[in-house]
Protein backbone atom coordinates (compact mmCIF):
# COMPACT_ATOMS: atom_id res chain seq x y z
CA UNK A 1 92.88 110.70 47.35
CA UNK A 2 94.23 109.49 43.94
CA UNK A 3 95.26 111.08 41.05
CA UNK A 4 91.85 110.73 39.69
CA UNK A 5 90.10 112.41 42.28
CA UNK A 6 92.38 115.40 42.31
CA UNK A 7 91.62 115.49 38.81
CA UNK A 8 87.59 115.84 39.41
CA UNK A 9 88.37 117.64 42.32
CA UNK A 10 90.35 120.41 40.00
CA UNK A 11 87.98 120.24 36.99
CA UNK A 12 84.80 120.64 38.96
CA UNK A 13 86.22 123.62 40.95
CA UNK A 14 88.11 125.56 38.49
CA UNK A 15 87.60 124.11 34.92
CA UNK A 16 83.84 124.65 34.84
CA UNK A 17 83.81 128.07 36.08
CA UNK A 18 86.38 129.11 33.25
CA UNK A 19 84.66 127.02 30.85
CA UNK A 20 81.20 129.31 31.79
CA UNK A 21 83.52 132.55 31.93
CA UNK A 22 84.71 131.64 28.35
CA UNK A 23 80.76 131.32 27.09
CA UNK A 24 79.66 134.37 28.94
CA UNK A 25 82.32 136.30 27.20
CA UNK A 26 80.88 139.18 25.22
CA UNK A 27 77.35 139.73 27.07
CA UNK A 28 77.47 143.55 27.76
CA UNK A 29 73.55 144.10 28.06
CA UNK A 30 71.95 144.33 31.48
CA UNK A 31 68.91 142.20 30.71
CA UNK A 32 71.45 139.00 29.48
CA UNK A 33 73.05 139.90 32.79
CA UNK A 34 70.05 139.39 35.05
CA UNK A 35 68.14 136.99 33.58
CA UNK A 36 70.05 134.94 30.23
CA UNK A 37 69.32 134.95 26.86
CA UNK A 38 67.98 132.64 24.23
CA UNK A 39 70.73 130.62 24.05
CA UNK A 40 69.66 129.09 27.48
CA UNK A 41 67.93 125.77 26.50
CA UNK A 42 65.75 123.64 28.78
CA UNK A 43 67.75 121.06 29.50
CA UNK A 44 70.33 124.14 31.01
CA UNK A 45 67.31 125.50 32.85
CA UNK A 46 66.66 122.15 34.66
CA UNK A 47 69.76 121.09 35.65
CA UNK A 48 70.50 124.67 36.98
CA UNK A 49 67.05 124.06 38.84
CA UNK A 50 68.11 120.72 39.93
CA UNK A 51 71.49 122.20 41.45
CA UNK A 52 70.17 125.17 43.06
CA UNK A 53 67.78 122.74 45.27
CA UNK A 54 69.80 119.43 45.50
CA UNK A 55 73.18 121.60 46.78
CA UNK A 56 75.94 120.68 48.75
CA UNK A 57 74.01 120.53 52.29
CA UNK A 58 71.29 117.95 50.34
CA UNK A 59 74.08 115.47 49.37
CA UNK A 60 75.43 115.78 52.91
CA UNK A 61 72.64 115.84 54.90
CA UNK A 62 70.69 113.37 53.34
CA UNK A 63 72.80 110.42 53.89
CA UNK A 64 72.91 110.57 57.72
CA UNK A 65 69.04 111.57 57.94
CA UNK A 66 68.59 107.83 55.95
CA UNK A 67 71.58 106.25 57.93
CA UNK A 68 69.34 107.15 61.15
CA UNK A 69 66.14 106.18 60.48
CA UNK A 70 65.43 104.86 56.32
CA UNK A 71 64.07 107.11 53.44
CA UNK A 72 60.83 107.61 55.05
CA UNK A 73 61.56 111.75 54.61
CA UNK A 74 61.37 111.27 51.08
CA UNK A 75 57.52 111.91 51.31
CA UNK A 76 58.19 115.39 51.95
CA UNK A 77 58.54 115.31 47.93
CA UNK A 78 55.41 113.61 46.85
CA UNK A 79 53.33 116.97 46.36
CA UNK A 80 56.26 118.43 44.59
CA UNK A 81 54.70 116.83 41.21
CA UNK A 82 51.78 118.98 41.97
CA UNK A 83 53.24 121.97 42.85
CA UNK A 84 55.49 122.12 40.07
CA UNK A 85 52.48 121.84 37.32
CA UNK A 86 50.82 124.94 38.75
CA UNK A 87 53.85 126.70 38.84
CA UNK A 88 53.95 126.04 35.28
CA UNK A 89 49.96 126.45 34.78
CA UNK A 90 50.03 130.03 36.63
CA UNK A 91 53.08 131.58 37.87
CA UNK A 92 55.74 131.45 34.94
CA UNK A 93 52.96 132.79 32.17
CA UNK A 94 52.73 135.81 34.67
CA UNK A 95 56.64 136.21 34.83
CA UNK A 96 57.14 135.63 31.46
CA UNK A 97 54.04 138.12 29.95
CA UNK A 98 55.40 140.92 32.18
CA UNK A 99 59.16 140.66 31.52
CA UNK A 100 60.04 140.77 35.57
CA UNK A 101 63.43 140.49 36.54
CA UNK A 102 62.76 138.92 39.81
CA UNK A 103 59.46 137.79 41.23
CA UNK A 104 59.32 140.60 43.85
CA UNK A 105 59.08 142.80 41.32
CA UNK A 106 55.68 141.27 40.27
CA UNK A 107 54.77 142.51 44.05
CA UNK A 108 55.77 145.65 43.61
CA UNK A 109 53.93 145.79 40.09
CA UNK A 110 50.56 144.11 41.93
CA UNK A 111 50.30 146.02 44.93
CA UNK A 112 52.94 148.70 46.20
CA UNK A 113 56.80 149.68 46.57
CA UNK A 114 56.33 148.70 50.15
CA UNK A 115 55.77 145.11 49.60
CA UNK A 116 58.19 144.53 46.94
CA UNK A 117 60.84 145.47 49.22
CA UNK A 118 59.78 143.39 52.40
CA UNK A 119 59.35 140.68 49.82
CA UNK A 120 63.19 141.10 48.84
CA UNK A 121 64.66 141.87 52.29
CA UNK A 122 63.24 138.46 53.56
CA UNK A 123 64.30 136.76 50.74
CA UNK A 124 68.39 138.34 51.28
CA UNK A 125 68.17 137.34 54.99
CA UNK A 126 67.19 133.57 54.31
CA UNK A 127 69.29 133.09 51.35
CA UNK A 128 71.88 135.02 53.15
CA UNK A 129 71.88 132.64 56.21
CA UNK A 130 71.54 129.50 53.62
CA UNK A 131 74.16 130.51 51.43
CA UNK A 132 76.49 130.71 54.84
CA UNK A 133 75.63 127.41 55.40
CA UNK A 134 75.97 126.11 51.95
CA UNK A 135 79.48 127.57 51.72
CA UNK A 136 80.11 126.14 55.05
CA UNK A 137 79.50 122.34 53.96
CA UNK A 138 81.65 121.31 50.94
CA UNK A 139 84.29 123.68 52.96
CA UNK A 140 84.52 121.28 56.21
CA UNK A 141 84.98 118.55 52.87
CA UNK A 142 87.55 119.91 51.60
CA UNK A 143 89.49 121.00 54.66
CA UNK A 144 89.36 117.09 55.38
CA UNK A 145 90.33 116.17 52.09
CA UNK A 146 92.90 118.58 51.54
CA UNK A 147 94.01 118.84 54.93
CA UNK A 148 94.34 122.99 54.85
CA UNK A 149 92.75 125.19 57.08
CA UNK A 150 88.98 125.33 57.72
CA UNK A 151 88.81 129.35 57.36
CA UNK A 152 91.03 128.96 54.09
CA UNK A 153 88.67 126.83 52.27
CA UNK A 154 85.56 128.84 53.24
CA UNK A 155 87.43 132.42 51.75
CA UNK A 156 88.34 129.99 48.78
CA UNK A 157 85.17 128.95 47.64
CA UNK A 158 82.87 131.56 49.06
CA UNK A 159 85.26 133.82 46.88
CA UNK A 160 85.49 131.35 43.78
CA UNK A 161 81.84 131.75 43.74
CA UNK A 162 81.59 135.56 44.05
CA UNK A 163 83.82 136.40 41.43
CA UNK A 164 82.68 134.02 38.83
CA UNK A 165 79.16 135.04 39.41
CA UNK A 166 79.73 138.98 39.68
CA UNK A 167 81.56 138.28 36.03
CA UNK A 168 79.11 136.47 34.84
CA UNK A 169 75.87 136.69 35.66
CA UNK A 170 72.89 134.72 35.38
CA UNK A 171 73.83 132.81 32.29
CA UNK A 172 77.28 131.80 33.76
CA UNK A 173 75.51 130.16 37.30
CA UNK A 174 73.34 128.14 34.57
CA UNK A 175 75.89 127.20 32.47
CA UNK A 176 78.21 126.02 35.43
CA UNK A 177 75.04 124.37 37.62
CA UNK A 178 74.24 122.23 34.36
CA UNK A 179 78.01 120.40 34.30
CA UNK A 180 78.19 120.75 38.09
CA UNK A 181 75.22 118.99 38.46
CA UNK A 182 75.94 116.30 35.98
CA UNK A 183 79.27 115.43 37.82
CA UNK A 184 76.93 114.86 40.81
CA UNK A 185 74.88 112.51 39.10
CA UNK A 186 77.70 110.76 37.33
CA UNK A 187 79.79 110.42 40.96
CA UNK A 188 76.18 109.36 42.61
CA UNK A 189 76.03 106.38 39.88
CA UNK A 190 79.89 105.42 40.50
CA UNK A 191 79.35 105.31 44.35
CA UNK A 192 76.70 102.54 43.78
CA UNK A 193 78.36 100.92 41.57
CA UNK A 194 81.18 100.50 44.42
CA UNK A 195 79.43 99.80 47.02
CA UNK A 196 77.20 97.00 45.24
CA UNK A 197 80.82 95.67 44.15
CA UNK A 198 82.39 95.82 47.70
CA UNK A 199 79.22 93.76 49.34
CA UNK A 200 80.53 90.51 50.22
CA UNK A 201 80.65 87.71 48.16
CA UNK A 202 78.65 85.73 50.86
CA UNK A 203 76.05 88.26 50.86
CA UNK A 204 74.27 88.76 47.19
CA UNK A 205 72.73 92.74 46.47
CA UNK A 206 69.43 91.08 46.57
CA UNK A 207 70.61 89.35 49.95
CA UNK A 208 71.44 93.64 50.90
CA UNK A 209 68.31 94.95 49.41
CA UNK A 210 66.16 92.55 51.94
CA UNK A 211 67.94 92.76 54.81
CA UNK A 212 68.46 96.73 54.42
CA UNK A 213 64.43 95.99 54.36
CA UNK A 214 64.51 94.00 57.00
CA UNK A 215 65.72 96.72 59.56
CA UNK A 216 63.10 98.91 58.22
CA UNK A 217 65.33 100.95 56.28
CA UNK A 218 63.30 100.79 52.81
CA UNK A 219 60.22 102.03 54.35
CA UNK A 220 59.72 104.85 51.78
CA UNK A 221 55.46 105.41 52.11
CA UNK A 222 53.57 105.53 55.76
CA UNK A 223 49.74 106.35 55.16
CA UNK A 224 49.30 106.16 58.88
CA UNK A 225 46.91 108.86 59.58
CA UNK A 226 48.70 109.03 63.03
CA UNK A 227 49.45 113.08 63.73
CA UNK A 228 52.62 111.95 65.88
CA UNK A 229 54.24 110.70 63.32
CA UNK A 230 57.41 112.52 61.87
CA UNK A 231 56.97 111.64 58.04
CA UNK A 232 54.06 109.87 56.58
CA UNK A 233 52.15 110.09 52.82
CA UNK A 234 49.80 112.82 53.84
CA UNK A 235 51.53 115.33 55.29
CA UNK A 236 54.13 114.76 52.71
CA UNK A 237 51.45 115.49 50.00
CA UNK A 238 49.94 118.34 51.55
CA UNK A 239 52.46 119.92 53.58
CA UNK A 240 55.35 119.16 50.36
CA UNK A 241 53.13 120.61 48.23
CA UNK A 242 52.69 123.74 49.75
CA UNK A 243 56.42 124.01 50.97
CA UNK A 244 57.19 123.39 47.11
CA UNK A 245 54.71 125.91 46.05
CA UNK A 246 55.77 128.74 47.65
CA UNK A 247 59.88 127.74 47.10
CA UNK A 248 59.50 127.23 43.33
CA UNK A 249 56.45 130.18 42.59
CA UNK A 250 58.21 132.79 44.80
CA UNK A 251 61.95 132.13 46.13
CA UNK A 252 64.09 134.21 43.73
CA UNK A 253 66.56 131.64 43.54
CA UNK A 254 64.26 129.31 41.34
CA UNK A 255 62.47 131.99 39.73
CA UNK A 256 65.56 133.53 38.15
CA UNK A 257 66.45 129.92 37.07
CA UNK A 258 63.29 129.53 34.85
CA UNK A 259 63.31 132.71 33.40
CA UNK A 260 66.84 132.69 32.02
CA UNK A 261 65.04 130.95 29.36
CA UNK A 262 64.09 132.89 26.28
CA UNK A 263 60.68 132.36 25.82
CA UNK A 264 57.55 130.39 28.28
CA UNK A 265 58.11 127.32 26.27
CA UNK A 266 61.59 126.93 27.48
CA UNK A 267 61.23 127.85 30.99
CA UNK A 268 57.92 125.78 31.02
CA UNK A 269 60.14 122.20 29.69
CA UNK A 270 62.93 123.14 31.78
CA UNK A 271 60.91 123.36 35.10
CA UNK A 272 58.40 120.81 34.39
CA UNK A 273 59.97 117.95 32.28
CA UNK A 274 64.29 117.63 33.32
CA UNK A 275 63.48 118.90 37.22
CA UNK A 276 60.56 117.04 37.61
CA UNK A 277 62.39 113.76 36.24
CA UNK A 278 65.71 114.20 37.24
CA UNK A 279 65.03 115.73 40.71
CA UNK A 280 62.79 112.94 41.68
CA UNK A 281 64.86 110.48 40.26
CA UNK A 282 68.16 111.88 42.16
CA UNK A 283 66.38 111.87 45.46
CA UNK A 284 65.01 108.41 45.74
CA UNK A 285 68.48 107.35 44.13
CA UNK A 286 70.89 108.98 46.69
CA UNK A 287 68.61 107.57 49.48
CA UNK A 288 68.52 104.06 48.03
CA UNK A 289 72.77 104.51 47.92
CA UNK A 290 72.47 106.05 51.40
CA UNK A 291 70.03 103.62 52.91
CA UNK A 292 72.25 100.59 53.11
CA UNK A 293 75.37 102.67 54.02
CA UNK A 294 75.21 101.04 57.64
CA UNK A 295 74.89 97.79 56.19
CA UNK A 296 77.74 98.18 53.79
CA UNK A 297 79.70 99.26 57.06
CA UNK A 298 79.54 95.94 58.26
CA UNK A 299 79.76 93.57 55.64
CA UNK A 300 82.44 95.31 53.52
CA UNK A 301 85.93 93.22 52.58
CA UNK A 302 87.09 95.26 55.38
CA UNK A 303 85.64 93.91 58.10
CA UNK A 304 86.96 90.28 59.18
CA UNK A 305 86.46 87.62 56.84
CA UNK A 306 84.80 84.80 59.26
CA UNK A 307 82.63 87.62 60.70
CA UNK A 308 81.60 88.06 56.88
CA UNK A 309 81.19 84.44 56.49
CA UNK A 310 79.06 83.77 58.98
CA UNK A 311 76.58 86.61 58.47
CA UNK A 312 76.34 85.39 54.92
CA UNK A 313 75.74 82.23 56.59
CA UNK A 314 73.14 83.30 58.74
CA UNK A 315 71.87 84.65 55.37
CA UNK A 316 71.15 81.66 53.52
CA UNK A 317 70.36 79.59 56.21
CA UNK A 318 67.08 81.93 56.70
CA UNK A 319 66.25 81.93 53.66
CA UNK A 320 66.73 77.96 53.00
CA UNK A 321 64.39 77.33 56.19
CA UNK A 322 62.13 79.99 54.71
CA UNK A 323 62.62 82.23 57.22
CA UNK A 324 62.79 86.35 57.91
CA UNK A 325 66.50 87.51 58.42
CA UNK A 326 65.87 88.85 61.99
CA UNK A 327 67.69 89.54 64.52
CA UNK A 328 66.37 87.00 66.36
CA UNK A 329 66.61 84.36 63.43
CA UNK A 330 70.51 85.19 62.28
CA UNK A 331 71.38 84.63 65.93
CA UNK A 332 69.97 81.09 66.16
CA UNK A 333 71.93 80.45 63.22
CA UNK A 334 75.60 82.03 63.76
CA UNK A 335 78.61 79.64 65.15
CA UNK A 336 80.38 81.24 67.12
CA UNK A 337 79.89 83.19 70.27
CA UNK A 338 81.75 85.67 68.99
CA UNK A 339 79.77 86.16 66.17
CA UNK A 340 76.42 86.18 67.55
CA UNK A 341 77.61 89.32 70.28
CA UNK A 342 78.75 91.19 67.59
CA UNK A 343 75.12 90.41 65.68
CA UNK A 344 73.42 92.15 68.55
CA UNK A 345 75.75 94.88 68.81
CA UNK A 346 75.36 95.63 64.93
CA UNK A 347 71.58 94.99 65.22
CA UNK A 348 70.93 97.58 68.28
CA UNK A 349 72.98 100.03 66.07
CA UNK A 350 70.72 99.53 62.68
CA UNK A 351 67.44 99.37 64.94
C-alpha cells in the first residue's frame, strides 16, 4: 500500500464517522434519534439504501461468484424494479401515515403484541448472524492489508461501528452510508480504469470484451425455461421480485432507511429514483469489472511478454481469417509449443 491508499484507508474509516458525529451534534429528541429528521434529503436516503444492501460481503463476494461462472446471477435483480415500485405504491404511505418507528410496529398496530415481537426477534437473529458476517469480511481485508491480528481488526471495527452509531443514531448511519458509499463507487470506477489500462497492448478492450464473451463470461440473460438451471430470466423475475419484496417492505434495516426522510415525498425519491438507478447500475458495473478479472490475470504486463504477444497474436489472426477466438482456433494459430500448452491450461481454467 501507498501513501494514497493509507490516506483513503484513514479517511473512509475514521474521517467520515467524525464528520457524521460533527452533523449529528445537538439532536437530543428521541424521534431524530430513531428515525432522522427533515434535514435527510433523498439523495442521503438512497445512498444509505444503496450501502445497507451492496455492503462489504457484496463487493467481496461478487467478484469470485463472476470469476467462477460470468454474471449470469445478476438476474436475481431483474424483479427488483418491480418490487421496489410497490414498495413505494403501498408500503411507505402506510409507514409514513402512521408515524411507525420500525415496521414491526405496524404488526403490532395490525394484529397483536404477540406478532410484533416474533416479527422483531427474527429480524435480531438474522441481522445478528449477518452483521457477524459483515464485520467479519472487510476485517480478514484489513488484517491482510495491515498485517495486524485477525481478532484485532474485528474488535476495531465491530467497535468503530457501535460507538458511532449508539452516538448517533439513525441520522449519523445515513449521513456516513451516503460518503461511504460514494467512495465505493468512485474506487469501483478507478479499478476499471486500471485494469482497461493494464490489458496488453497486443490485446485491444474490445479484443477483452469478446473474448471475456467468448468463454461465456458475459452471459448476463438465460430465458431457458429449464428448472435445473441455477440462474435464468424467470426465476430471476419472479423469485427476485419476491425476495426484494419482502427485504425492502419488511426488513427493518431498509425500512428505517426510507423513513429517516421527513415527509413520503422524500422517502418515496430516495427509494425509488437514486436506489433504483444507482443500485442497478453498481451491480451490472462491478460484475462487468469482475467478469474479465481471470482474463486480466493472464494477459496483464505481468505475465511474460512473448506469452502476451502471441495471445494477441492468436487474437488478430482470428479475427483477420474471420474467425471465433476459441480455444480451438487460438491454438491453431500460436508459435510455439510452449505457448499453445499454456493456452489449454488457461482455457480449462476460464471454462
Amino acid at each position: 500500500m501507498n501513501r494514497l491508499d493509507y490516506l483513503v484507508l484513514i479517511a473512509t474509516i475514521l474521517a467520515i464517522p467524525l464528520y457524521g458525529l460533527w452533523r449529528t451534534r445537538g439532536s437530543a429528541s428521541l424521534g431524530q434519534y430513531l428515525k432522522g429528521d427533515a434535514s435527510i434529503r433523498w439523495a442521503t436516503i438512497g445512498l444509505s439504501v444503496l450501502a445497507t444492501q451492496a455492503g462489504p460481503i457484496t463487493f467481496l463476494s461478487m467478484p469470485g461468484q463472476a470469476y467462477e461462472s460470468g454474471i449470469g446471477f445478476i438476474q436475481n435483480y431483474f424483479g427488483q424494479p418491480l418490487a421496489l415500485i410497490i414498495v413505494c405504491a403501498v408500503f411507505v404511505p402506510i409507514y409514513q401515515r402512521l408515524k411507525v418507528y420500525t415496521a414491526y410496529q405496524y404488526l403490532g398496530e395490525r394484529f397483536d403484541q404477540k406478532t410484533r415481537l416474533l416479527g422483531a426477534f427474527l429480524f435480531l437473529v438474522q441481522r445478528g448472524i449477518a452483521a457477524g458476517i459483515t464485520i467479519y469480511a472487510p476485517a480478514i481485508v484489513l488484517s491482510a492489508l495491515l498485517g495486524w491480528r485477525l481478532n484485532l481488526t474485528i474488535w476495531l471495527a465491530g467497535g468503530l461501528v457501535i460507538i458511532y452509531t449508539v452516538v448517533g443514531g439513525t441520522k449519523i448511519v445515513s449521513i456516513t452510508q451516503r460518503y461511504q458509499m460514494i467512495v465505493i463507487l468512485v474506487g469501483m470506477a478507478i479499478a476499471f480504469a486500471v485494469a482497461v489500462y493494464r490489458l496488453s497492448p497486443d490485446l485491444s478492450f474490445e479484443g477483452a470484451l469478446s473474448v471475456a464473451g467468448k468463454m461465456g463470461k458475459l452471459e448476463a440473460v438465460d430465458f431457458s425455461v429449464d428448472p435445473h438451471k441455477r440462474y435464468t430470466f424467470w426465476s430471476g423475475l419472479i423469485g427476485g421480485f419476491f425476495l426484494a419484496l419482502s427485504y425492502f417492505g419488511a426488513d427493518q434495516s431498509q425500512v428505517q432507511r426510507y423513513l429517516a426522510g421527513g415527509s413520503l415525498k422524500e422517502s418515496r425519491l430516495g427509494l425509488s429514483r437514486c436506489n433504483f438507478l444507482f443500485f442497478c447500475s453498481a451491480r451490472l458495473f462491478s460484475c462487468f469489472i469482475n467478469s474479465k478479472s481471470r482474463l486480466f490475470i493472464s494477459i496483464s504486463p505481468r505475465t511474460s511478454v512473448r506469452w502476451r504477444v502471441a495471445m494477441g497474436r492468436s487474437y488478430r489472426r482470428c479475427k483477420r481469417n474471420s474467425m471465433t477466438f476459441s480455444c480451438e482456433n487460438a491454438l491453431r494459430f500460436a508459435p510455439f509449443p510452449a505457448h499453445r500448452r499454456r493456452f489449454r491450461q488457461t482455457s480449462a481454467m476460464w471454462l
